[in-house]
N, C-alpha and C. Protein backbone atom coordinates (compact mmCIF):
# COMPACT_ATOMS: atom_id res chain seq x y z
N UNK A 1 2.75 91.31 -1.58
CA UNK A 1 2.86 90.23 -0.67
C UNK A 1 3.88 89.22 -1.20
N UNK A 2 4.54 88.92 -0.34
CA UNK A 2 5.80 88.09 -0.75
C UNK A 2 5.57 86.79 0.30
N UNK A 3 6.28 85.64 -0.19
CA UNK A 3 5.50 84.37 0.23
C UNK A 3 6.92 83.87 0.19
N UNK A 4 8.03 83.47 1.20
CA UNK A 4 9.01 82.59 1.57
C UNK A 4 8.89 81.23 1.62
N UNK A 5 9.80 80.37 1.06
CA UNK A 5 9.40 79.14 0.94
C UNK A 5 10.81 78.43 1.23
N UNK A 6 11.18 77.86 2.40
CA UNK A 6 12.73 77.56 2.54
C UNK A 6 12.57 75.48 2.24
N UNK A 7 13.66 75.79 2.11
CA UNK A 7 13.76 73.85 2.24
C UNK A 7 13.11 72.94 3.41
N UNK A 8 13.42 73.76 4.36
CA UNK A 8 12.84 72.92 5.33
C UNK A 8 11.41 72.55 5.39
N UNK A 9 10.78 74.08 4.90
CA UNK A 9 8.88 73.85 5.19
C UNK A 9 8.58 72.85 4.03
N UNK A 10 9.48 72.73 2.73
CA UNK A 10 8.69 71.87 1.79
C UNK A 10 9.39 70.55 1.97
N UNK A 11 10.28 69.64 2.83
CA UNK A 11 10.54 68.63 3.19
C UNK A 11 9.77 68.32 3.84
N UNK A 12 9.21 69.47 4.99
CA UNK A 12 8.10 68.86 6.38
C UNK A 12 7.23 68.70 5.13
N UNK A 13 6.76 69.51 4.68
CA UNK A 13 5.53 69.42 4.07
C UNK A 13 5.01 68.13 3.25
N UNK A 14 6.36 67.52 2.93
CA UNK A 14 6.08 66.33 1.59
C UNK A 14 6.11 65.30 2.91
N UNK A 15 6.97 65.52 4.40
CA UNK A 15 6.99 64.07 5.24
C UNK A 15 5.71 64.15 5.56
N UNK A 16 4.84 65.02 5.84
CA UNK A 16 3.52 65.51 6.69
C UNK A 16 2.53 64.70 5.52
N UNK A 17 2.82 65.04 4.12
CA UNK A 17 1.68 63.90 3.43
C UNK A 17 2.24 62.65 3.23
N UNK A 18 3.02 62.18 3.03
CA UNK A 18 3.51 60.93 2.86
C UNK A 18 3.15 59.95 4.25
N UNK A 19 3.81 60.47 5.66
CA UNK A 19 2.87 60.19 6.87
C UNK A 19 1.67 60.01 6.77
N UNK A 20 0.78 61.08 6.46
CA UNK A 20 -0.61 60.69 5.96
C UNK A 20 -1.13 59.73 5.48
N UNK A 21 -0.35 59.37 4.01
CA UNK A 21 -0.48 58.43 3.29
C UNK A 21 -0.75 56.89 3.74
N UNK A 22 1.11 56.94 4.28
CA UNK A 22 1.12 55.60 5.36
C UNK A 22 -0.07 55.14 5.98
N UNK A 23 -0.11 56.48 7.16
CA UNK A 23 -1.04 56.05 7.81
C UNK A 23 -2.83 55.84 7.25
N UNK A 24 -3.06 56.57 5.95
CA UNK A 24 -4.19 55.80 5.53
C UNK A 24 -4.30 54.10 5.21
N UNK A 25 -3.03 53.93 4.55
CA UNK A 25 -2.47 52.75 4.01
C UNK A 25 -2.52 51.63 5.35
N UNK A 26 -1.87 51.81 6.43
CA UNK A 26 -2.05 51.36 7.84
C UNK A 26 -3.59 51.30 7.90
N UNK A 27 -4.19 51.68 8.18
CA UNK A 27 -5.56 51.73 8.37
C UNK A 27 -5.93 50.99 7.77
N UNK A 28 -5.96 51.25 6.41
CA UNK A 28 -7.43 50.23 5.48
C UNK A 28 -6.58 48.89 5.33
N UNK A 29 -5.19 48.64 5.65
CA UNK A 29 -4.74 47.32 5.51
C UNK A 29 -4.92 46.62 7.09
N UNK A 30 -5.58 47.42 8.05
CA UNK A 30 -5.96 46.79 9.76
C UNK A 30 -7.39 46.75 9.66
N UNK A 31 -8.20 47.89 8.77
CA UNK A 31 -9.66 47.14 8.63
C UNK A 31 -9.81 46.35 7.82
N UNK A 32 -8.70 45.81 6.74
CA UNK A 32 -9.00 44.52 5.86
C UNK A 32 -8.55 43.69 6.79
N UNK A 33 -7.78 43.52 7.76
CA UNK A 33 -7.17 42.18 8.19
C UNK A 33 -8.51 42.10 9.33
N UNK A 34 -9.05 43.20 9.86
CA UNK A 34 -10.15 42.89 11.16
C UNK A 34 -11.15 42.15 10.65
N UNK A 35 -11.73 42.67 8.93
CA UNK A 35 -12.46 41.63 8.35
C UNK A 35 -12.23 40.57 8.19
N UNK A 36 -11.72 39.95 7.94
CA UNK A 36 -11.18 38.92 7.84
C UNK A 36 -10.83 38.29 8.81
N UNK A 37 -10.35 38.69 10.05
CA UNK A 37 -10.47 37.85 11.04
C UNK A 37 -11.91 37.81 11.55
N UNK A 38 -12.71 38.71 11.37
CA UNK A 38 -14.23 38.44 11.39
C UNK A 38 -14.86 36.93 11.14
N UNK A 39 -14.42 37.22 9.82
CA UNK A 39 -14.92 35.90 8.68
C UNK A 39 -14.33 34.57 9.42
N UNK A 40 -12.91 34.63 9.45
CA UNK A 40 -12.55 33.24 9.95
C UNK A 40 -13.02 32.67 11.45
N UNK A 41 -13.61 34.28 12.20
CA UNK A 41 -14.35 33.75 13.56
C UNK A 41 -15.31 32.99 13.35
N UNK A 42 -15.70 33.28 12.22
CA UNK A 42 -17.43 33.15 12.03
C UNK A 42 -17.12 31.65 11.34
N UNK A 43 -16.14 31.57 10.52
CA UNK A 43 -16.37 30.24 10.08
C UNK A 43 -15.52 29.10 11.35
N UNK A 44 -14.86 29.42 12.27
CA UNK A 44 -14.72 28.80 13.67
C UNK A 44 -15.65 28.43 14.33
N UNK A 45 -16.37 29.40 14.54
CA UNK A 45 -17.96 29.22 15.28
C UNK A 45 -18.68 28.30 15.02
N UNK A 46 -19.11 28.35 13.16
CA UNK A 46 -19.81 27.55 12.68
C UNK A 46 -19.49 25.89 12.46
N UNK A 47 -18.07 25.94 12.75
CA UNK A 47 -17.42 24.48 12.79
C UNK A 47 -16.81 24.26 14.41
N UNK A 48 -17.41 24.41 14.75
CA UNK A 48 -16.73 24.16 16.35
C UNK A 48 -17.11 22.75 16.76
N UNK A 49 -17.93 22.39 16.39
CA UNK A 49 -18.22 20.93 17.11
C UNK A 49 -17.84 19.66 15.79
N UNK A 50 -17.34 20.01 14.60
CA UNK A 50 -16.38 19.24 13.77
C UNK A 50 -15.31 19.47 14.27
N UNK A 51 -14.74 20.61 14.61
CA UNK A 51 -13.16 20.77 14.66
C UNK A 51 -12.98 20.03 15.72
N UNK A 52 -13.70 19.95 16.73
CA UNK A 52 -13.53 19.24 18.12
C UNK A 52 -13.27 17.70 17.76
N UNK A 53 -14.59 17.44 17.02
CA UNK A 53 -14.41 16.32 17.04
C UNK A 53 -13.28 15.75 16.33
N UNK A 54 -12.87 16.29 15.05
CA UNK A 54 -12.06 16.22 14.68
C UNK A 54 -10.57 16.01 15.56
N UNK A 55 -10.41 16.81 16.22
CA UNK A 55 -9.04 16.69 17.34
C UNK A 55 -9.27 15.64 17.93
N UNK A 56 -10.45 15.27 18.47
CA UNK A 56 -10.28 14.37 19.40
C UNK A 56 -10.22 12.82 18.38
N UNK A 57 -10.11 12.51 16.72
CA UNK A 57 -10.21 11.64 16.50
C UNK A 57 -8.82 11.28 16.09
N UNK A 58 -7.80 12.41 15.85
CA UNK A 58 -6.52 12.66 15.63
C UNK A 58 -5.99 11.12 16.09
N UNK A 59 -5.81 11.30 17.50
CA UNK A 59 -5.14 10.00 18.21
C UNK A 59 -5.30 8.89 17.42
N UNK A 60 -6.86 8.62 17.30
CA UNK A 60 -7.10 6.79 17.23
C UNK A 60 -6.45 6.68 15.63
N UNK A 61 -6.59 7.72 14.70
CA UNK A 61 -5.93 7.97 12.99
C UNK A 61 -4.99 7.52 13.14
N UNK A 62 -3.98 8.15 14.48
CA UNK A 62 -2.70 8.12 14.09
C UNK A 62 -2.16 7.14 14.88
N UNK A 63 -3.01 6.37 15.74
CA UNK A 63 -3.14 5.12 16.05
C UNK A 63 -3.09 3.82 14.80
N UNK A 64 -3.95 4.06 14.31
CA UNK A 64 -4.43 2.87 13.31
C UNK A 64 -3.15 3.07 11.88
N UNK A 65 -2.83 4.18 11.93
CA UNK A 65 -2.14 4.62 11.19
C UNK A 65 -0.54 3.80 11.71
N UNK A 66 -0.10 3.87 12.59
CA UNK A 66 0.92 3.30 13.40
C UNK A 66 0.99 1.94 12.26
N UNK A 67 -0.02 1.06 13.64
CA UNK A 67 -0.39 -0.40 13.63
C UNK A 67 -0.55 -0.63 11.79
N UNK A 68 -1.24 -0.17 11.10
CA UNK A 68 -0.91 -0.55 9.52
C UNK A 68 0.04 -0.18 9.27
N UNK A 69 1.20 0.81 9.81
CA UNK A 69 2.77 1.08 9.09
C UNK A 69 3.25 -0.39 9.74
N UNK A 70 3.12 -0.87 10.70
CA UNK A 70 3.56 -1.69 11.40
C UNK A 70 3.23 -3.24 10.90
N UNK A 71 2.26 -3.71 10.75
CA UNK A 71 1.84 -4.40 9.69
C UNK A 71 2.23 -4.87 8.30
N UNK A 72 2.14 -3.98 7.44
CA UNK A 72 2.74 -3.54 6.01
C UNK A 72 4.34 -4.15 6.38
N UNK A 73 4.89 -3.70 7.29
CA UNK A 73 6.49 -3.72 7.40
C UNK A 73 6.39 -5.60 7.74
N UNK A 74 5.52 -5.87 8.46
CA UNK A 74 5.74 -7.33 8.60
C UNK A 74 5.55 -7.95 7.74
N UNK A 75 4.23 -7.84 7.08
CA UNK A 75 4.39 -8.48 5.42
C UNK A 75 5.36 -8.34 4.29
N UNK A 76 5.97 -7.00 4.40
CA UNK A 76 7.30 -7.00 3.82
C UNK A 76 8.15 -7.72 3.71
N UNK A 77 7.88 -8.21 5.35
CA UNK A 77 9.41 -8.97 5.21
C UNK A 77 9.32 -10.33 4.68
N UNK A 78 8.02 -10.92 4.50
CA UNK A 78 7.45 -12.20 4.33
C UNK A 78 7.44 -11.96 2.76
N UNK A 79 6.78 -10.87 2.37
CA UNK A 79 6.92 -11.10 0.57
C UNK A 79 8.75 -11.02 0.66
N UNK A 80 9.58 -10.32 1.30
CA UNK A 80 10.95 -10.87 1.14
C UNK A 80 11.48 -12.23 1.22
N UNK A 81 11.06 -12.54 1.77
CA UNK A 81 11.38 -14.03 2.28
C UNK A 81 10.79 -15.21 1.19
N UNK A 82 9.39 -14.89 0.66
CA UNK A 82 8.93 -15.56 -0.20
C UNK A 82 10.00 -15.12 -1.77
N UNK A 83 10.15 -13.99 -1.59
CA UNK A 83 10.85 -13.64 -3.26
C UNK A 83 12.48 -14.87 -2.72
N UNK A 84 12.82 -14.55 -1.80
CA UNK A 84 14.28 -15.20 -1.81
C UNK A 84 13.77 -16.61 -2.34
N UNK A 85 13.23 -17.20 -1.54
CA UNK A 85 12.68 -18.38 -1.54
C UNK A 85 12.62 -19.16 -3.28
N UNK A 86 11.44 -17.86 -3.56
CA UNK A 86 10.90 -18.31 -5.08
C UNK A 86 12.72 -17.95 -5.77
N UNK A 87 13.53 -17.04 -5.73
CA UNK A 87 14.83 -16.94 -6.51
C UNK A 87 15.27 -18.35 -6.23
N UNK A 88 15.05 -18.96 -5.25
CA UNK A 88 16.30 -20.23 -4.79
C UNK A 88 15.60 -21.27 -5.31
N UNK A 89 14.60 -21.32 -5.90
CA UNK A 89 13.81 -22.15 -6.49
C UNK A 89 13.80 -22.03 -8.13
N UNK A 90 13.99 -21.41 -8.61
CA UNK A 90 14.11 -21.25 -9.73
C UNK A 90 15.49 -21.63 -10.25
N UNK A 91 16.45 -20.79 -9.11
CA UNK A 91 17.61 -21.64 -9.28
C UNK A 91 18.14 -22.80 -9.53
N UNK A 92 17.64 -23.44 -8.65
CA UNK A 92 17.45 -25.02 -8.18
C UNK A 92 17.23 -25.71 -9.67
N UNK A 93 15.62 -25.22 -9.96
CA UNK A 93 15.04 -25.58 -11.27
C UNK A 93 15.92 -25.05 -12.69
N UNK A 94 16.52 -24.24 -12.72
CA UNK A 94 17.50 -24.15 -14.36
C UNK A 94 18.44 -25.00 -13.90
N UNK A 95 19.10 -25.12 -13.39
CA UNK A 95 19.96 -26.30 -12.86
C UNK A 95 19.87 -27.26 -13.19
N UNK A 96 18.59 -27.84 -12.38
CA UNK A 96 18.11 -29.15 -12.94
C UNK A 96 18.30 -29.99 -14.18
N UNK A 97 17.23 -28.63 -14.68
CA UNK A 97 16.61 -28.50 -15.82
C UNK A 97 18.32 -28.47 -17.38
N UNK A 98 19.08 -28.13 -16.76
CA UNK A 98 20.37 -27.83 -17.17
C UNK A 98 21.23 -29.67 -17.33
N UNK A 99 20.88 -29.83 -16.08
CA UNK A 99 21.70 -30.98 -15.79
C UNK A 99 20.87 -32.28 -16.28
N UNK A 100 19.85 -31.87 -16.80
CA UNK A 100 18.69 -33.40 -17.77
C UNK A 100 19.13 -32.78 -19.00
N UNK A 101 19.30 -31.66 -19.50
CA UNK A 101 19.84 -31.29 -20.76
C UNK A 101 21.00 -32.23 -21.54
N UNK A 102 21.86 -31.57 -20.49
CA UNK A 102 22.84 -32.44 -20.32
C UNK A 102 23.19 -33.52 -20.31
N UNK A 103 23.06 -34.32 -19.09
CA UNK A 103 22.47 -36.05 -19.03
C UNK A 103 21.88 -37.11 -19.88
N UNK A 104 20.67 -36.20 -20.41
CA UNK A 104 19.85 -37.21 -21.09
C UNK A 104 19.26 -36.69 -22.05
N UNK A 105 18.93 -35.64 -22.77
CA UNK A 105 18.73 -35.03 -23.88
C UNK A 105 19.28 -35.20 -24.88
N UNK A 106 21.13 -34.62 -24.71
CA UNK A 106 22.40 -34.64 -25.52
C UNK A 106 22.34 -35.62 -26.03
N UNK A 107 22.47 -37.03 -25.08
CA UNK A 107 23.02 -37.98 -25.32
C UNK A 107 21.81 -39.01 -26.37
N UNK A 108 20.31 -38.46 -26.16
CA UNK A 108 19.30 -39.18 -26.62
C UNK A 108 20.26 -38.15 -28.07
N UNK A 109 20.15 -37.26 -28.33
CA UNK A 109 19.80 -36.66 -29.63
C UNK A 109 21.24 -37.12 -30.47
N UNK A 110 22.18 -37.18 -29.52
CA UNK A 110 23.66 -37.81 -30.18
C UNK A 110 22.99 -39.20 -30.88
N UNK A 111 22.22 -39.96 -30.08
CA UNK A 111 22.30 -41.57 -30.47
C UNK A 111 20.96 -41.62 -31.79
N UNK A 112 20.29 -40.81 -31.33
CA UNK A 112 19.30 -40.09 -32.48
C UNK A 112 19.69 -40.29 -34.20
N UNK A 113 20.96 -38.96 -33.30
CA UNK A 113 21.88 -38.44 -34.64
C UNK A 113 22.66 -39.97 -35.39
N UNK A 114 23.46 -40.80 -34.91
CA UNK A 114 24.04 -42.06 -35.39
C UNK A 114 22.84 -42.86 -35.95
N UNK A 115 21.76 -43.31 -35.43
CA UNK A 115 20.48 -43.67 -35.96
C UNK A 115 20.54 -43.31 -37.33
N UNK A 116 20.10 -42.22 -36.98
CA UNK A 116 19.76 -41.34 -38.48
C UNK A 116 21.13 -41.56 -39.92
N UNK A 117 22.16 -41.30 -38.86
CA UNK A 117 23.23 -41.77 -40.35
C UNK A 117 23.25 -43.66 -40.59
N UNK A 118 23.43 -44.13 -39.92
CA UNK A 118 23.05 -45.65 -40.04
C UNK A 118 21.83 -45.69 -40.89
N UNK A 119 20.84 -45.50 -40.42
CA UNK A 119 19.85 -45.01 -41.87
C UNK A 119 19.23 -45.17 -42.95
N UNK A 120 20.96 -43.65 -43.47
CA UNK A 120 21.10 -43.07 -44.86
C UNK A 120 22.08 -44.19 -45.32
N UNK A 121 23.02 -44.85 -44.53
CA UNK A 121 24.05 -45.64 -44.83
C UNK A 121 23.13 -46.97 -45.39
N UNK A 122 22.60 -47.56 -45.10
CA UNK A 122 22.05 -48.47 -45.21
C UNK A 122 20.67 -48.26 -45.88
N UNK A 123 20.47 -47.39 -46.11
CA UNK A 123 19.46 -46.68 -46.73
C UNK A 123 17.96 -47.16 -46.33
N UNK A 124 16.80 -46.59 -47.36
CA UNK A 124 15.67 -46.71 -46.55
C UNK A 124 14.72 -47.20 -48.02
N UNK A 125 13.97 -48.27 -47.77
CA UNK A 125 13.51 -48.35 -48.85
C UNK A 125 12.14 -47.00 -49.10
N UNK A 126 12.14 -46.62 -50.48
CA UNK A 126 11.01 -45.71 -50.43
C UNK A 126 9.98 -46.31 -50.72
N UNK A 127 9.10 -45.48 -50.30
CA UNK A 127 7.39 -45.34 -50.41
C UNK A 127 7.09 -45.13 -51.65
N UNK A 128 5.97 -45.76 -51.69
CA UNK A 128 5.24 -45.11 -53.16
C UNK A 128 4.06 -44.40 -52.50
N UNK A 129 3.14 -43.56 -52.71
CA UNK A 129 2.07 -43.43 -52.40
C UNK A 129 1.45 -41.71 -52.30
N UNK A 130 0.17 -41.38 -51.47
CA UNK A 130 0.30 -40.31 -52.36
C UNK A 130 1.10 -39.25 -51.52
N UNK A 131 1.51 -39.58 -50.16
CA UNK A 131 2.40 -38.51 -49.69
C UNK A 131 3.91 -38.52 -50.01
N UNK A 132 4.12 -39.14 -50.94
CA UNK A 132 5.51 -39.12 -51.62
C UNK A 132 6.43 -37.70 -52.29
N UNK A 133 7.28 -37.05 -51.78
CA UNK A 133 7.70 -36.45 -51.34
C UNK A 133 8.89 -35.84 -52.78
């Protein structure tokens, strides 16, 4: 008995299991996905009257949500307005504060300073006593 074996029958032969294959592969990856859409029915079901409510509270969220973006932005502009404010004030104040330096500080500590050498010039009688130096 002699048994022929050409190219063609062992190409069909390897597409004929590999097809197979697939199609097992097809299969158990459509009864994993049917489970699973099982499961997520079931957990739909069991939340149906949250999810509802849920949607229907969407609006007033994104309502309130609005009106505080809207809000926030107005106080923004007021803590802006207060920061300028407080900068132009501070300004104001080194300035000032610059120009009494200036004015009347200098000139006390200049006349201070002549004091003090008038003084040494004329000298000072000393102390006796016990914080004597």
């Amino acid at each position: 008995m002699e048994v022929t074996v050409n190219l063609n029958t062992i190409l069909w032969l390897i597409l004929t299991v590999l097809g197979v294959g697939v199609l097992v592969v097809i299969f158990t990856a459509v009864q994993k996905l049917n489970e699973t859409l099982k499961i997520v029915q079931n957990i739909l079901t069991k939340n149906e009257e949250n999810i509802d409510e849920s949607l229907k509270r969407i609006p007033n969220v994104l309502s309130n949500v609005e009106e505080i973006t809207t809000d926030v932005n107005e106080e923004m502009k007021h803590v802006k307005n207060a920061f300028k404010n407080i900068d132009d004030t501070v300004e104001y104040t080194a300035s000032a504060v610059q120009g009494v330096n200036e004015d009347i500080i200098e000139p006390i500590r200049d006349l201070l300073g002549i004091v003090s050498l008038i003084a040494d010039v004329f000298g000072k009688p000393k102390k006796k006593g016990i914080f004597k130096k």
